[in-house]
Structures are given as C-alpha cells and as structure tokens.
Protein backbone atom coordinates (compact mmCIF):
# COMPACT_ATOMS: atom_id res chain seq x y z
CA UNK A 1 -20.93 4.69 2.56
CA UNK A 2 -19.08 8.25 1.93
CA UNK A 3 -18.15 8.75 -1.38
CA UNK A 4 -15.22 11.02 -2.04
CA UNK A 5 -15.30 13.38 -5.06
CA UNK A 6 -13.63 10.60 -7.62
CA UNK A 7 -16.05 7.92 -6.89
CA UNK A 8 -14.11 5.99 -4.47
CA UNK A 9 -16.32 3.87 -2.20
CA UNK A 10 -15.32 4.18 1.53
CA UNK A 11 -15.94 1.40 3.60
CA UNK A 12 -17.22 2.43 7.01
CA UNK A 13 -14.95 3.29 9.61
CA UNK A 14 -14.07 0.80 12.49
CA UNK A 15 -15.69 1.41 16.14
CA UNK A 16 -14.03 0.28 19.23
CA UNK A 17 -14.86 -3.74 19.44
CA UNK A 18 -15.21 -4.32 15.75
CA UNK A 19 -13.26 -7.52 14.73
CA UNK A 20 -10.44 -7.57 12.61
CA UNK A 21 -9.45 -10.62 10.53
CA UNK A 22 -5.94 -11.73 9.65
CA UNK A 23 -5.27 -13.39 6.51
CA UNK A 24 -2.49 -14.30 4.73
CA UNK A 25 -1.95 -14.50 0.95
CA UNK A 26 1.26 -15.00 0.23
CA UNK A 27 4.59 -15.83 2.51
CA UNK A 28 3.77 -17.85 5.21
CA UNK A 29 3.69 -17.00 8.73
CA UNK A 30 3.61 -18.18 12.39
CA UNK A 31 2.13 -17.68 15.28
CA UNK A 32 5.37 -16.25 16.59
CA UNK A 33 5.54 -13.45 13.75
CA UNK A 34 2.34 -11.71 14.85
CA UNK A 35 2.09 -12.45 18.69
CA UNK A 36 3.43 -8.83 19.07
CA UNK A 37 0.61 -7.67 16.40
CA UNK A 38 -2.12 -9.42 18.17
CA UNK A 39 -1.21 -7.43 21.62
CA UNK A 40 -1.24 -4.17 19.92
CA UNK A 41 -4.41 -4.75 17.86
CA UNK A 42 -6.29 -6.28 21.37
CA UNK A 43 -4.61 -2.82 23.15
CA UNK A 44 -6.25 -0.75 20.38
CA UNK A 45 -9.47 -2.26 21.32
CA UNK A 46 -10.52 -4.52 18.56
CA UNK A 47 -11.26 -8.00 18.46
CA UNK A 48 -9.10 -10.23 16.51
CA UNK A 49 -10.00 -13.18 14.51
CA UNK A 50 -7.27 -15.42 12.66
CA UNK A 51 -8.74 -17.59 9.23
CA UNK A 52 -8.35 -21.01 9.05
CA UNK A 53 -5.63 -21.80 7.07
CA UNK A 54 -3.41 -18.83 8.66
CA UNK A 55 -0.60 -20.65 10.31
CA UNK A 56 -0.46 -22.92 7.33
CA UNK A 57 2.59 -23.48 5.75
CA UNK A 58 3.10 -24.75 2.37
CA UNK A 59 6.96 -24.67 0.64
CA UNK A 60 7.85 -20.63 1.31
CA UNK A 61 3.84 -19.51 0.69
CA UNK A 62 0.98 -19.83 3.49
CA UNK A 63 -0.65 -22.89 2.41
CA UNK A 64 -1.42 -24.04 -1.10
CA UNK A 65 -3.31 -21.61 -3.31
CA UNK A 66 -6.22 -23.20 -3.24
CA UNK A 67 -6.22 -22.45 0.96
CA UNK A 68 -5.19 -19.01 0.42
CA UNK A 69 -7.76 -18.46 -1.84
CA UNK A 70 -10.21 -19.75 0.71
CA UNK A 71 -9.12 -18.12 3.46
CA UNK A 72 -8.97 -14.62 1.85
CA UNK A 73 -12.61 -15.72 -0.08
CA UNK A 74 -13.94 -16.03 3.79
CA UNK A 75 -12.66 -13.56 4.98
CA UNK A 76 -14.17 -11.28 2.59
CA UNK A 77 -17.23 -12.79 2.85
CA UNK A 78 -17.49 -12.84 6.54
CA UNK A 79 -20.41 -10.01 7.58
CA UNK A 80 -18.56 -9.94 11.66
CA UNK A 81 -15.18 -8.81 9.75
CA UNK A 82 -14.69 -4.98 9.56
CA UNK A 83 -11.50 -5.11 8.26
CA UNK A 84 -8.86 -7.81 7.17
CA UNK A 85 -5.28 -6.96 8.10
CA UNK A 86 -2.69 -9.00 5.56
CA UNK A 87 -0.23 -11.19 8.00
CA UNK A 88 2.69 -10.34 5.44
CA UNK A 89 4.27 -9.69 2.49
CA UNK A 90 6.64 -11.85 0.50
CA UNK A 91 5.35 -13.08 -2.87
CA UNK A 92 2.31 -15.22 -3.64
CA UNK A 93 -0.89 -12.82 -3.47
CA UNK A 94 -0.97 -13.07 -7.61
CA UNK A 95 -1.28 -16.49 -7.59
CA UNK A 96 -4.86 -16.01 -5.92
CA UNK A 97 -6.31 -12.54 -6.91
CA UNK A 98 -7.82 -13.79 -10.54
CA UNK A 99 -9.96 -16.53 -8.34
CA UNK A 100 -11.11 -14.30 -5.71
CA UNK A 101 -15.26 -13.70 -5.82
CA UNK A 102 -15.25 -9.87 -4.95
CA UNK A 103 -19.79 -9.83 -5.27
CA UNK A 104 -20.26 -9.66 -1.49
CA UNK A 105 -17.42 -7.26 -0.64
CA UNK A 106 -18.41 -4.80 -3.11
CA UNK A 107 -21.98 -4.69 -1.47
CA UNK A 108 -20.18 -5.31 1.62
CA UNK A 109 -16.61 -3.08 1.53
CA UNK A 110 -14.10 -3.65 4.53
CA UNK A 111 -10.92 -1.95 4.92
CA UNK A 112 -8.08 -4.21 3.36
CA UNK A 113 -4.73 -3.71 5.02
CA UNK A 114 -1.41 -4.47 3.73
CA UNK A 115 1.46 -3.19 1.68
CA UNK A 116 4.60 -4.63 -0.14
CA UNK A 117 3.09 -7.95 -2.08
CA UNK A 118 -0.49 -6.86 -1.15
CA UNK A 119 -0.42 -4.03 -3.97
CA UNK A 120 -1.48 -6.63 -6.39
CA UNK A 121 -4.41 -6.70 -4.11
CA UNK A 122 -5.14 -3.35 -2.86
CA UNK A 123 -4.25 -1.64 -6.69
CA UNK A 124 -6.94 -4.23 -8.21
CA UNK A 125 -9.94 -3.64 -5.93
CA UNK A 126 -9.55 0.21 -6.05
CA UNK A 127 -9.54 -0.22 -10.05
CA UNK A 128 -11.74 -3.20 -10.48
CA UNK A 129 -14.41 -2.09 -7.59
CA UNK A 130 -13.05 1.68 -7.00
CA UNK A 131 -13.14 0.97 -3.10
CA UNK A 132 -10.53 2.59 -1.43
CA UNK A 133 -8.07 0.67 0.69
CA UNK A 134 -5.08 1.08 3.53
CA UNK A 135 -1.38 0.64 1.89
CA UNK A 136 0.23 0.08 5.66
CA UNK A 137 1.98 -1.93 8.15
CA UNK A 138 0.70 -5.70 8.51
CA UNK A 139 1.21 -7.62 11.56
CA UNK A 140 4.42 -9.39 10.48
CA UNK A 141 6.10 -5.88 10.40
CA UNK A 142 4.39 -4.58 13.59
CA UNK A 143 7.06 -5.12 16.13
CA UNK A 144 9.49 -3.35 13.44
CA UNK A 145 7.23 -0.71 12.66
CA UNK A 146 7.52 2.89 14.95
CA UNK A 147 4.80 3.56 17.30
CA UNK A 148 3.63 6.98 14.99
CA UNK A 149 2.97 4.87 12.08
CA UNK A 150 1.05 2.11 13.89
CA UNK A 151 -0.63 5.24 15.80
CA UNK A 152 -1.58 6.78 11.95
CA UNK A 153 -3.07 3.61 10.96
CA UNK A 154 -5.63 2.86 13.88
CA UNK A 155 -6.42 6.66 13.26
CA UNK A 156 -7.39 6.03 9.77
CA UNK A 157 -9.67 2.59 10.52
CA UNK A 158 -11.44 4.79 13.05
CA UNK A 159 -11.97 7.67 10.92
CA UNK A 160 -9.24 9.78 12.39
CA UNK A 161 -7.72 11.47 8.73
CA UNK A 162 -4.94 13.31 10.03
CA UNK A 163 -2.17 15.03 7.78
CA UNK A 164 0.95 13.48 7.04
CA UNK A 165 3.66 15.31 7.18
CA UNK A 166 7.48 15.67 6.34
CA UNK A 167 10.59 17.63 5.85
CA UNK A 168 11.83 18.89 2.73
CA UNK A 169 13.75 16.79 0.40
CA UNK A 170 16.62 18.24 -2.20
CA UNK A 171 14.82 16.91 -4.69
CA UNK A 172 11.53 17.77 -4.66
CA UNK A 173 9.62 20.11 -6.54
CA UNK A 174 7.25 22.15 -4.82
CA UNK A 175 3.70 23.17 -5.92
CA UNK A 176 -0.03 22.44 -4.54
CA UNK A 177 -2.03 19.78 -5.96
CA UNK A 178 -5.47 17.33 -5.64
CA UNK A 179 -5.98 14.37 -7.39
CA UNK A 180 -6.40 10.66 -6.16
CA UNK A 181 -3.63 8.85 -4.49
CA UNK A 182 -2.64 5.63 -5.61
CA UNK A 183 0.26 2.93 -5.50
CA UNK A 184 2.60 0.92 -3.35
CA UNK A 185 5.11 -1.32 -4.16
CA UNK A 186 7.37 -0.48 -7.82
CA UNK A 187 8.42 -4.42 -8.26
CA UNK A 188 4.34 -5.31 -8.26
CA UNK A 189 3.14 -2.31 -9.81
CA UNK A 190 5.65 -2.90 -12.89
CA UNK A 191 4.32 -6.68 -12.84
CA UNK A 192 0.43 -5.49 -12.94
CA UNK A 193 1.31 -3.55 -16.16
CA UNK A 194 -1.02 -4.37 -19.33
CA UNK A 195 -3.03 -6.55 -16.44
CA UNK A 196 -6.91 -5.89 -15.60
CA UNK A 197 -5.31 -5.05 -12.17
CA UNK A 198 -3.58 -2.10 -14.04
CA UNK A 199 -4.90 1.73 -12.44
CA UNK A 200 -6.18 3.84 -15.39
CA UNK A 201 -4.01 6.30 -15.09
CA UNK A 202 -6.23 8.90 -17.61
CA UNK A 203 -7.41 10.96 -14.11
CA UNK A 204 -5.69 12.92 -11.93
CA UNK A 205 -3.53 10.93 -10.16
CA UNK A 206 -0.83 11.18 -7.40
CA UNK A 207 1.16 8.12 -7.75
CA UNK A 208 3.44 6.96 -5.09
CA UNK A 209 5.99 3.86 -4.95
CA UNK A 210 8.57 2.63 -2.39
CA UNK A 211 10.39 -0.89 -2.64
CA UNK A 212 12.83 -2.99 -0.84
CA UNK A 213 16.06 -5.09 -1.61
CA UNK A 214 16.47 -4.02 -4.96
CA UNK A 215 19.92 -3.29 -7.19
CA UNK A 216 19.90 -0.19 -8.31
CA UNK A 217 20.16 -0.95 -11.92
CA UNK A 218 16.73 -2.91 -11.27
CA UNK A 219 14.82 0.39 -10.17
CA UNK A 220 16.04 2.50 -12.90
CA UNK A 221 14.66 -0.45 -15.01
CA UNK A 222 10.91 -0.51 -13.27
CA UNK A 223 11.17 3.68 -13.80
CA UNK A 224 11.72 3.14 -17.07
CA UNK A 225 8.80 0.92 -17.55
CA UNK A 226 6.20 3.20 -15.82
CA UNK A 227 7.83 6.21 -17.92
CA UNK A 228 7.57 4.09 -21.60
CA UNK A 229 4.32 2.72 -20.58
CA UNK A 230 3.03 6.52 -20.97
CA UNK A 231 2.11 6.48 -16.76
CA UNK A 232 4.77 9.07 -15.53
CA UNK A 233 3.66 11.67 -17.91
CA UNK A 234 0.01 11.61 -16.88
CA UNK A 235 0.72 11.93 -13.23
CA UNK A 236 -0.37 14.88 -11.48
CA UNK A 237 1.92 14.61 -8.96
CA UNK A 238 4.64 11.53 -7.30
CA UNK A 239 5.68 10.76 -3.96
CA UNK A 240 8.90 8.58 -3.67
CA UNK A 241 8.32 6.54 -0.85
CA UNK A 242 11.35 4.49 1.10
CA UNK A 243 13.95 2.57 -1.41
CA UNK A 244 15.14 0.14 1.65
CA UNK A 245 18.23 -1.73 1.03
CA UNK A 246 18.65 -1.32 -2.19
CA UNK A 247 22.16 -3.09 -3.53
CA UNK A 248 24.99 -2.19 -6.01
CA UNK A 249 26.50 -3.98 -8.23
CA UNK A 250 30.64 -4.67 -7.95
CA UNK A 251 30.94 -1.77 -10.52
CA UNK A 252 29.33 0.76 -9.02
CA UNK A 253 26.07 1.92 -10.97
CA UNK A 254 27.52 5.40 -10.16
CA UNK A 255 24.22 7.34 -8.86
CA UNK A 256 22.38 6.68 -5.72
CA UNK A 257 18.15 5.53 -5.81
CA UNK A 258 16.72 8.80 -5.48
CA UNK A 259 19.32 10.48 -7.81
CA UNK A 260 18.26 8.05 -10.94
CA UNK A 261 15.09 8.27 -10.16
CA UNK A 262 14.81 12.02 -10.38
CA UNK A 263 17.37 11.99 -13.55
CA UNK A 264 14.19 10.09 -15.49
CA UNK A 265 11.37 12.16 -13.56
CA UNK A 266 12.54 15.75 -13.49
CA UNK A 267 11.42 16.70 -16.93
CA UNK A 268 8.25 16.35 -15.81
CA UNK A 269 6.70 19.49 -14.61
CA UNK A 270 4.39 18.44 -11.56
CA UNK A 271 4.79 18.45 -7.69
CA UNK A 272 6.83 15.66 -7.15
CA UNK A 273 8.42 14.82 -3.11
CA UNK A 274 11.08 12.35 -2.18
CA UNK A 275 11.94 10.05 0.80
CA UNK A 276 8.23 10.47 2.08
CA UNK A 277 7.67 7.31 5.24
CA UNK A 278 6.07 4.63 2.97
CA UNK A 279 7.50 1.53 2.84
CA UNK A 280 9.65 -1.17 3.92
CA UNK A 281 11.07 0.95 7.08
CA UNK A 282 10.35 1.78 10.54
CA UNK A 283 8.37 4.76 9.20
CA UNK A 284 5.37 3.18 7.20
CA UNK A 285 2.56 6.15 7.26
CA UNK A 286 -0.62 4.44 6.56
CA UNK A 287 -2.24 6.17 3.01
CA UNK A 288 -5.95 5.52 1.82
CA UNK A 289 -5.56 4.33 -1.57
CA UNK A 290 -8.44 6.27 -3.91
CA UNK A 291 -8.85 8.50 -1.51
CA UNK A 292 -8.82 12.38 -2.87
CA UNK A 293 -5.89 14.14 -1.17
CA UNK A 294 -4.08 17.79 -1.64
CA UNK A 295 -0.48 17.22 -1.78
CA UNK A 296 1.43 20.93 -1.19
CA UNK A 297 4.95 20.76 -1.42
CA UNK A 298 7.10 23.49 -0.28
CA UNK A 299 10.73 24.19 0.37
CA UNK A 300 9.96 23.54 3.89
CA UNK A 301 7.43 20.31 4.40
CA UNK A 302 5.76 18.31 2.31
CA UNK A 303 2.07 17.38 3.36
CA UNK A 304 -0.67 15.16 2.65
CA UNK A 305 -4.14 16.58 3.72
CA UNK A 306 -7.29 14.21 3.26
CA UNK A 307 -10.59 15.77 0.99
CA UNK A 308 -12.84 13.10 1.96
C-alpha cells in the first residue's frame, strides 16, 4: 500500500471487475433510489454487491442500529469488497461508528465512499486509522449528480488522480500551498468537535466544508465554532465547498453564505478559495481525504493537484 508523505495509508486502487459493496448507515433507502447507480457502476465495469440489511427500513434510518452496524461491520470485513460506496446521506451514521470493529480493515483498507452524513465516518477512519478515503457522490445522488463528477470519481478508485480545477472566485485569496486535505460536511464536522473522531488539526492542513439546507444564521454559528475551537487559525489553507439551499430568516440576516463566511475567515493570512464543486450539488468533485495535495490559487483558477 502507497504511503503518501503524511502517513496516510492508501488502499489499493480498483481494477476493472473488482466488486463494490453498497451499504447504508444512516437514511434509509430503496431499491428505486439507486437503480440508476447500479447501471452506472455495472457500465463502469465493476461488480456490485448490496449488504443484507440494505433495503431495510426502520422509522426514517435504514434498519435499526444494530443492522446498520452489521451491515457496515460486513462489509468491512468482507476480503471480495474493494470498496464500499455509502447508499446515502441523511442522519444516523453516529449512531453506529463507536461500535464498528475497524481490526480487519486497517490490515485490510478499502476505499470508503460517501459524503454529507458519512463525514462522521470518513473524518474518523482517516484520524483514528490515518487511511485515506473518497468524500463523493453516493448512489442515492447519482442520477442528480453531473456526468464530470461521477467521471472524477471512477478516475480516482482506478488510480486516475487528475487535477481539479475551477474559476476564480471574488473572494479568494491566492497563494500556493501543500498540506493534507481534509473535511466534508460543516453540520457533522461541528458535531465531531471534542470527539475521538475529531482531525488533529496541529499539521498542515487544507480544510474544506460544504453543507446543505442551512439558515444562514446557523453557518455563521458552525464558523464560529471551528474559529473558537482554535481550528481556523491552524489551517494552512480552506476551500469553501457548495452552501446548497441555504435559508433566511423573515428578517433578513443581511449578508449572503460566502460573504459571512469570509467576514470571520479573512483575517487569516493563508490561501483560502470559494464556491469550489463539493457538495450537495450537481457538481460533487470526488477529493481523497488524507491525501497530500498542492492547492495554487490564482486570480485566474483555483487547482487541486495530487502529491501521492
């Protein structure tokens, strides 16, 4: 297994027939949801294999805990899986994570594939086990997701680390940097503060968040937190990712999401880019989390280039 220049296990890169194992860990979800998915996934040229318990339905999660627990506990555990793609989002995969057996996945490491709800996941085996991960579309989203993005992702399970990127944003503030990327969702990440599941965020690292049907007063709130918990001052570097939907109150909060969020971010003095295509979107680019990237920012393009 490659290891990148921060430690980061890699788990080995998918080959054409490799099976890839749905789970899901939190909402619940039906064989109607994915269908689309489990075309694409077959047309990509992978085999596809769905957990027990996938289809179950339990109140608004995917079967009790004690069923998602098993299912994802399987799935890891399964030597024929090469990678497990989270069905979907929601809420529910913190309920499980504390009772998950991670032994043989850390001699065994598969990708893990999911964003939204599945930071809890993804955020506490790159800090628990340092194995890096794929924050990215899951099968629920597929058939909302734009081909490039779904393209991006089967490039990074087959070892195909491409550069991301995008056009300048008012906001940003340019400069070249390397460090290790890690984050996701802003609603989970704020909840997995003080946590073991919390990143250490003493090394050099490029955070990036994104989020979905939030007020606005609600995201200057979860700012806040990550700026008094000490974690925005030791970045060395941020990517905002997508703010979808965000809401307003009846008296108007009186900035827009990217606006308050730079108003608490620009004293700080490293490379920071907005509206980068993470997140709850059609444009989700897939990002290997603990992977060592350069981020260069200039008043043209911002760009994301692998150091793997």
């Amino acid at each position: 297994m490659p290891i990148n220049n921060f430690n980061s296990i890699m788990p080995p890169f998918l080959k054409m027939g490799d099976q890839i194992e749905i789970v899901a860990s939190a909402k619940f979800v039906s064989k109607e949801d994915i269908l689309d998915a489990t075309e694409v996934i077959s047309n990509y040229g992978f085999k596809i294999k769905h957990t027990s318990h996938l289809f179950v339905k339990k109140n608004v999660f995917a079967g009790t805990v004690q069923q998602r627990i098993d299912s994802l506990q399987n799935a890891l555990d399964n030597k024929d899986t090469k990678a497990i793609f989270f069905a979907r989002g929601g809420y529910g995969s913190i309920q499980i994570i504390d009772y998950i057996d991670f032994s043989v996945f850390e001699k065994y490491p598969k990708w893990l594939v999911g964003f939204s709800d599945i930071t809890t996941i993804l955020i506490h085996v790159q800090q628990k086990y340092n194995i890096a991960c794929i924050h990215g579309p899951m099968p629920f989203n597929f058939k909302k997701t734009d081909s490039k993005s779904l393209n991006k992702l089967f490039e990074l399970l087959t070892g195909k680390l491409k550069d991301i990127k995008v056009r300048h944003h008012n906001f940003n503030k340019v400069g070249t940097i390397t460090g290790k990327i890690l984050g996701g969702n802003l609603s989970v990440l704020c909840g997995l503060v003080g946590s073991q599941s919390f990143v250490n965020f003493e090394s050099d690292i490029i955070l990036f968040i994104e989020d979905v049907d939030e007020y606005l007063y609600h995201i200057e709130r979860m700012i806040y937190i990550l700026n008094r918990s000490g974690l925005l001052k030791n970045l060395k570097g941020l990517i905002v990712g997508g703010m979808t939907n965000t809401m307003d109150n009846e008296i108007p909060f009186g900035k827009d999401v990217y606006e308050l969020i730079n108003d608490i971010t620009e004293k700080y003095d490293y490379p920071t880019c907005f509206n980068f295509p993470i997140g709850h979107g059609r444009s989700n680019y897939p990002v290997i989390i603990g992977s060592r990237v350069e981020l260069k920012i200039n008043t043209s393009f911002s760009t994301i280039h692998y150091k793997i």
